[in-house]
C-alpha atoms as a PDB file:
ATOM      1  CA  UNK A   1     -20.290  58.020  83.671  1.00  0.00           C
ATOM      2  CA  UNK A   2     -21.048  59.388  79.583  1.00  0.00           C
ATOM      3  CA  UNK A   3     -17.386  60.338  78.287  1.00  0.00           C
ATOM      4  CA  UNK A   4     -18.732  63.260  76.776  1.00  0.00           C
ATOM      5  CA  UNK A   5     -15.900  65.108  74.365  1.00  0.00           C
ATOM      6  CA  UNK A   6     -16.999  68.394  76.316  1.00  0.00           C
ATOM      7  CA  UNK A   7     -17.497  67.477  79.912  1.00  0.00           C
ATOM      8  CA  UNK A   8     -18.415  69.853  82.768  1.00  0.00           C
ATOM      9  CA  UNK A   9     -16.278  68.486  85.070  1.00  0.00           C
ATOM     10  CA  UNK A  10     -13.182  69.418  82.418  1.00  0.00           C
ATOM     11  CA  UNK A  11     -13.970  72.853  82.388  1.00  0.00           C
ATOM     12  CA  UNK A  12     -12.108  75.708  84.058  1.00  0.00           C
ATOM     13  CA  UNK A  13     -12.767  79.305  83.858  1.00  0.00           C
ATOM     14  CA  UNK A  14     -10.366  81.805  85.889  1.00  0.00           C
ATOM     15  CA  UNK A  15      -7.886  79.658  86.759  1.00  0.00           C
ATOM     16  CA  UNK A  16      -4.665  81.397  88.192  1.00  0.00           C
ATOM     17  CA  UNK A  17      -1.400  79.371  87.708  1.00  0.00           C
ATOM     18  CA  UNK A  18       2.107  80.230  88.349  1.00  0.00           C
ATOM     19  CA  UNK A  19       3.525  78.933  85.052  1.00  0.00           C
ATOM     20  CA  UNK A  20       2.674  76.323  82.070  1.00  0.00           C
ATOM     21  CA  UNK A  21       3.999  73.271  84.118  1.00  0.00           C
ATOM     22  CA  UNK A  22       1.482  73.990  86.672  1.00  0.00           C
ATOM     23  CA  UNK A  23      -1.058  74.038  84.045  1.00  0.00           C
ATOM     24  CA  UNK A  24      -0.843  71.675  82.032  1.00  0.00           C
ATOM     25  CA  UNK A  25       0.255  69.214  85.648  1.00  0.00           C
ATOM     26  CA  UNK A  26      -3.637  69.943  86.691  1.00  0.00           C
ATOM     27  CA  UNK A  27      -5.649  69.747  83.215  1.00  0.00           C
ATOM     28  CA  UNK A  28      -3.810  66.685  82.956  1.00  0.00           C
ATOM     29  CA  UNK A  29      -4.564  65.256  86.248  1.00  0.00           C
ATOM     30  CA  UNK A  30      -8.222  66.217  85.789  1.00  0.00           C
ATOM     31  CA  UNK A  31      -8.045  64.245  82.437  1.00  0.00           C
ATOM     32  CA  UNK A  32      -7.023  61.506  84.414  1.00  0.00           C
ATOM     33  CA  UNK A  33      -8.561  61.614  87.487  1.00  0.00           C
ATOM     34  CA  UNK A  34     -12.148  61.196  84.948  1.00  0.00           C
ATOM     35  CA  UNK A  35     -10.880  58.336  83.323  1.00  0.00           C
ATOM     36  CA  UNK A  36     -10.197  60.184  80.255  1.00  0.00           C
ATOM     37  CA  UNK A  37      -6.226  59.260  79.992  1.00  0.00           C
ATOM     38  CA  UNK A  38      -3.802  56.738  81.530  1.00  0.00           C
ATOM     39  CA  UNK A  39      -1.596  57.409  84.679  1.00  0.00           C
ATOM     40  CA  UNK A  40       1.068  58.233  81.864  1.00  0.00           C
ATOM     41  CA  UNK A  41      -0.694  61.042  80.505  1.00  0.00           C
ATOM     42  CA  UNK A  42       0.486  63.831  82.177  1.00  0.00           C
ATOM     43  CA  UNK A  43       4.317  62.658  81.657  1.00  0.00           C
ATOM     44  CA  UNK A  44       3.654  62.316  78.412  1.00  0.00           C
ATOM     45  CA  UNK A  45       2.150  65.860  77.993  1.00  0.00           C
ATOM     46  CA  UNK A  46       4.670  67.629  79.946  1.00  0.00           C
ATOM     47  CA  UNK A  47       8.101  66.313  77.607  1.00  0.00           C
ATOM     48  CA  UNK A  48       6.120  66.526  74.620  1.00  0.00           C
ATOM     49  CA  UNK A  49       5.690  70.108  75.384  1.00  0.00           C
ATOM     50  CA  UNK A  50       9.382  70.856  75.726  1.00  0.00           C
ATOM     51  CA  UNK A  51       9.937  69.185  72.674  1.00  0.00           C
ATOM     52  CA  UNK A  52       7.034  70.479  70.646  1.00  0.00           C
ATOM     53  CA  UNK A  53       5.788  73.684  71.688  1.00  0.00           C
ATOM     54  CA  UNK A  54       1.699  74.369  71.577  1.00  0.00           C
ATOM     55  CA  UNK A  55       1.454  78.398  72.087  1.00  0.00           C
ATOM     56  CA  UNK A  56      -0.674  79.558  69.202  1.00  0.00           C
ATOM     57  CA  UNK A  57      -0.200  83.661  68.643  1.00  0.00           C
ATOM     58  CA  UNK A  58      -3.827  83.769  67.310  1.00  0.00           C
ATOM     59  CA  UNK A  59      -4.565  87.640  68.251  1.00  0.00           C
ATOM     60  CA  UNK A  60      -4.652  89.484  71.338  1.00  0.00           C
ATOM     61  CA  UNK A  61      -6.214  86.223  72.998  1.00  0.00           C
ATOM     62  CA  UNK A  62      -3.257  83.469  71.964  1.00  0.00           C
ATOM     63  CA  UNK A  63      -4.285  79.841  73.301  1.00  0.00           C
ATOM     64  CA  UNK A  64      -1.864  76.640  73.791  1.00  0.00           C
ATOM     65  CA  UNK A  65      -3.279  73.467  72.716  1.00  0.00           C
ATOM     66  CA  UNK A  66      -1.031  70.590  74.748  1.00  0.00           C
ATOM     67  CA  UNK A  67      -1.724  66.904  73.927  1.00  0.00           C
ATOM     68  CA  UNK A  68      -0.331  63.519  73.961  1.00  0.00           C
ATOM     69  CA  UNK A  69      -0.288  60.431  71.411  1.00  0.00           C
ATOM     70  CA  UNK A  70      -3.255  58.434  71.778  1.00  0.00           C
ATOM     71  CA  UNK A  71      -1.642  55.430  73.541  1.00  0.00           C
ATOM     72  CA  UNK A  72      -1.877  57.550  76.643  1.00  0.00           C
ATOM     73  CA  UNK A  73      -5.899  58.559  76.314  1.00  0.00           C
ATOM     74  CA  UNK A  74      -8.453  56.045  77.270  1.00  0.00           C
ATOM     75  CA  UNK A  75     -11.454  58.332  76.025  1.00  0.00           C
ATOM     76  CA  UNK A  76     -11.621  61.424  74.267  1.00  0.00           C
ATOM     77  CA  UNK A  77     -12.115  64.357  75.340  1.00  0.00           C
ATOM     78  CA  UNK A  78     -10.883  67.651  75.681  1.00  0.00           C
ATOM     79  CA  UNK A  79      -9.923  69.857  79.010  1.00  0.00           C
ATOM     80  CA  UNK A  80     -10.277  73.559  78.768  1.00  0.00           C
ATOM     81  CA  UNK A  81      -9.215  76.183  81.370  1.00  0.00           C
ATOM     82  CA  UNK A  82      -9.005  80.259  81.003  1.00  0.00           C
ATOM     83  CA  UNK A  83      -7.010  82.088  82.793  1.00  0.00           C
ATOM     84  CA  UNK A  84      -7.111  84.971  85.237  1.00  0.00           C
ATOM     85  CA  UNK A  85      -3.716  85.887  84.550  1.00  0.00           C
ATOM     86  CA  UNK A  86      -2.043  84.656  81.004  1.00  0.00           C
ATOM     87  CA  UNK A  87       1.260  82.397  81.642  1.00  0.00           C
ATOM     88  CA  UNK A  88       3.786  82.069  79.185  1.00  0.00           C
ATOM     89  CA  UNK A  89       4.137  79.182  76.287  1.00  0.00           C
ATOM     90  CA  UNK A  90       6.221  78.625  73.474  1.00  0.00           C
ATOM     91  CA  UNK A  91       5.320  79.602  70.322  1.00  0.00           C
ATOM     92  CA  UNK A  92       4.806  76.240  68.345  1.00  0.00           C
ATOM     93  CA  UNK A  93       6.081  77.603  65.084  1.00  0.00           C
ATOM     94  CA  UNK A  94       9.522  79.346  67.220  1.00  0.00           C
ATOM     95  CA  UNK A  95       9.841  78.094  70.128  1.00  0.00           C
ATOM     96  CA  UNK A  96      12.401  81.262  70.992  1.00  0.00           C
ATOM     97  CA  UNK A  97       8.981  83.067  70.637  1.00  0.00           C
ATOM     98  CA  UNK A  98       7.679  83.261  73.938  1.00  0.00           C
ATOM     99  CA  UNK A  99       3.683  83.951  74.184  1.00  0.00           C
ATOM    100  CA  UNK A 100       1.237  84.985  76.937  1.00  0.00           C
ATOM    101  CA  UNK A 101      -1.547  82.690  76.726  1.00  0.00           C
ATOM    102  CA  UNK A 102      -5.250  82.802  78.090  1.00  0.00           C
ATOM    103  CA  UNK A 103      -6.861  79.950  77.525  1.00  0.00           C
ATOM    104  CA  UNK A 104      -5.013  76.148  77.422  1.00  0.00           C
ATOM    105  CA  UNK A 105      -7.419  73.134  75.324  1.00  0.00           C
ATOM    106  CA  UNK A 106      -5.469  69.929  76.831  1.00  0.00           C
ATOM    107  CA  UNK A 107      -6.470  67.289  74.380  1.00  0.00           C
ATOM    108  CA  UNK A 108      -6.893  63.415  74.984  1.00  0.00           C
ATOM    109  CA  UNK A 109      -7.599  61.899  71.429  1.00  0.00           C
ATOM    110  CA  UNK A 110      -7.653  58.049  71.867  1.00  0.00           C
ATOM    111  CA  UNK A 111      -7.262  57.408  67.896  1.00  0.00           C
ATOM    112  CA  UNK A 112      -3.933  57.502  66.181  1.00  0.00           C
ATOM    113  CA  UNK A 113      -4.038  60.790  63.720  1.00  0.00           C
ATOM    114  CA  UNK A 114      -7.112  61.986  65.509  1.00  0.00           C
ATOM    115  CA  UNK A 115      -5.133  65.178  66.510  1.00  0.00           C
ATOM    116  CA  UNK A 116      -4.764  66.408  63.393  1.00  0.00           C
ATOM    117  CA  UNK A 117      -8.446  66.143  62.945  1.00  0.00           C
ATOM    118  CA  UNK A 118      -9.225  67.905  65.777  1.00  0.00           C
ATOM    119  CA  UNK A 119      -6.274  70.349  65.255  1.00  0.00           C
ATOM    120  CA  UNK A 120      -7.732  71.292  62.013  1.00  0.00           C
ATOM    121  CA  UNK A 121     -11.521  72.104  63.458  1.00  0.00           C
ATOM    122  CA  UNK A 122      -9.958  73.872  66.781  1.00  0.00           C
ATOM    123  CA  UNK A 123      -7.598  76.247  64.351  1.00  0.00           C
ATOM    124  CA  UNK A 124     -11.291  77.325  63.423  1.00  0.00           C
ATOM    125  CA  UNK A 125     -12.676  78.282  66.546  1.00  0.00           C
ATOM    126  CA  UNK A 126      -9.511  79.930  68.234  1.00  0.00           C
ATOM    127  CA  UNK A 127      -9.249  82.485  65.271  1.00  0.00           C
ATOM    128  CA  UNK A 128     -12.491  83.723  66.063  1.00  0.00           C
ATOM    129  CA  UNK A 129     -10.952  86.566  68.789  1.00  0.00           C
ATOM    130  CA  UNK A 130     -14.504  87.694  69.409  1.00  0.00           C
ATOM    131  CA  UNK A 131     -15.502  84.558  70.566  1.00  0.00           C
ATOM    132  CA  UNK A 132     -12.612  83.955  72.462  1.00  0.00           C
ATOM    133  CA  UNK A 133     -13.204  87.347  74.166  1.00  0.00           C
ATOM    134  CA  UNK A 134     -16.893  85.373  74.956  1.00  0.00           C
ATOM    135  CA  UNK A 135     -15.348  82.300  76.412  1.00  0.00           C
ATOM    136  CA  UNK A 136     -12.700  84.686  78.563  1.00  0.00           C
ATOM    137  CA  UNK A 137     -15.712  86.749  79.897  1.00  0.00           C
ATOM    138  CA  UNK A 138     -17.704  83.525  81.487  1.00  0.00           C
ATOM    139  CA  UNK A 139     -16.808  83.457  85.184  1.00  0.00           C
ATOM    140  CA  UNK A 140     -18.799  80.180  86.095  1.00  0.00           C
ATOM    141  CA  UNK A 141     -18.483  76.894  84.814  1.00  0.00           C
ATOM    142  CA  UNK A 142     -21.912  76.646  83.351  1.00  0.00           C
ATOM    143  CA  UNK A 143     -22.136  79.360  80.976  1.00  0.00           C
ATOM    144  CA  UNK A 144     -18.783  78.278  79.899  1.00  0.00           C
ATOM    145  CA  UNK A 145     -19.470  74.720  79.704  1.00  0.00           C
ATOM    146  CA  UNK A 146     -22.437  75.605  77.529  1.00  0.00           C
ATOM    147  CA  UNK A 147     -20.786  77.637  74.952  1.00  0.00           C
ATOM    148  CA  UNK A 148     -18.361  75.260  74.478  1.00  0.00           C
ATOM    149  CA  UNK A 149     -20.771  72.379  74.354  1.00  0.00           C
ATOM    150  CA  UNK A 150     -22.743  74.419  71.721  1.00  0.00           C
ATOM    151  CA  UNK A 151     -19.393  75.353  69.870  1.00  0.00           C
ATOM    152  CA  UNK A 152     -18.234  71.720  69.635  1.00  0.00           C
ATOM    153  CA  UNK A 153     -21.305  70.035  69.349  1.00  0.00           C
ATOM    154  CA  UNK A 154     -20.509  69.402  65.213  1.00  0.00           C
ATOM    155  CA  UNK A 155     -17.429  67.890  65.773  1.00  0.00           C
ATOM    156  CA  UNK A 156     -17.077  64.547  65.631  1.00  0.00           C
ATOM    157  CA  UNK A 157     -13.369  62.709  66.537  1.00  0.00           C
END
């Protein structure tokens, strides 16, 4: 199997979850369960969030961008999932800011400081509300999966 950075079976439009736990518990286990990230992954993601908040307030669509450090990615790649119903992260500049997000990128970057490459090129594409508003509207896995393709098809980790 190609470890694409966008891969179809990573992508996840209308998902419902309860809360963020549940969230990030199954784009992590996806991440895994594709060979993308170690059977530590998902541990890892989980306390990193409590210690370092990834809700982004980027508009009326705000996004959370969870990760780990590298040592727990085998390949990388990226897991994406909008939601039906937005669940509530903490604001990674105040985490006492609680946000509603709508669409979660779980990263798996298997280079040390590759985040903050990535970061940098995301930060473009999740300002853009409009097409945000685009990737929200896809209710199938294809035309999502190929607007994302298309959108990170330049970037190179």
């Amino acid at each position: 199997m190609p470890f694409e950075f966008i891969n179809k079976n990573l992508v996840f439009p209308n998902k419902n979850f309860n809360n963020q736990n549940e969230a990030l518990a199954f784009l992590a286990d996806q991440l895994t369960t594709n060979g993308y990230a170690k059977s530590t992954f998902k541990a890892a993601v989980l306390k990193r969030e409590t210690v370092f908040p990834t809700g982004l307030p980027t508009g009326n669509i705000n996004v959370a961008i969870p990760h780990a450090d590298w040592q727990n990615v085998t390949h990388s790649g990226i897991a994406i999932s909008t939601l039906t119903n937005p669940i509530e992260f903490s604001n990674m500049a105040d985490p006492n800011d609680k946000l509603q997000i709508s669409m979660i990128f779980m990263l798996a970057i298997d280079e040390p400081h590759g985040e903050v490459k990535l970061l940098k090129e995301l930060m473009k594409i999740v300002q853009n509300q409009k097409h945000l508003a685009q990737l929200l509207s896809y209710d199938n896995v294809n035309d999502l999966y190929i607007d994302l393709k298309d959108t990170f098809s330049t970037l190179r980790v």
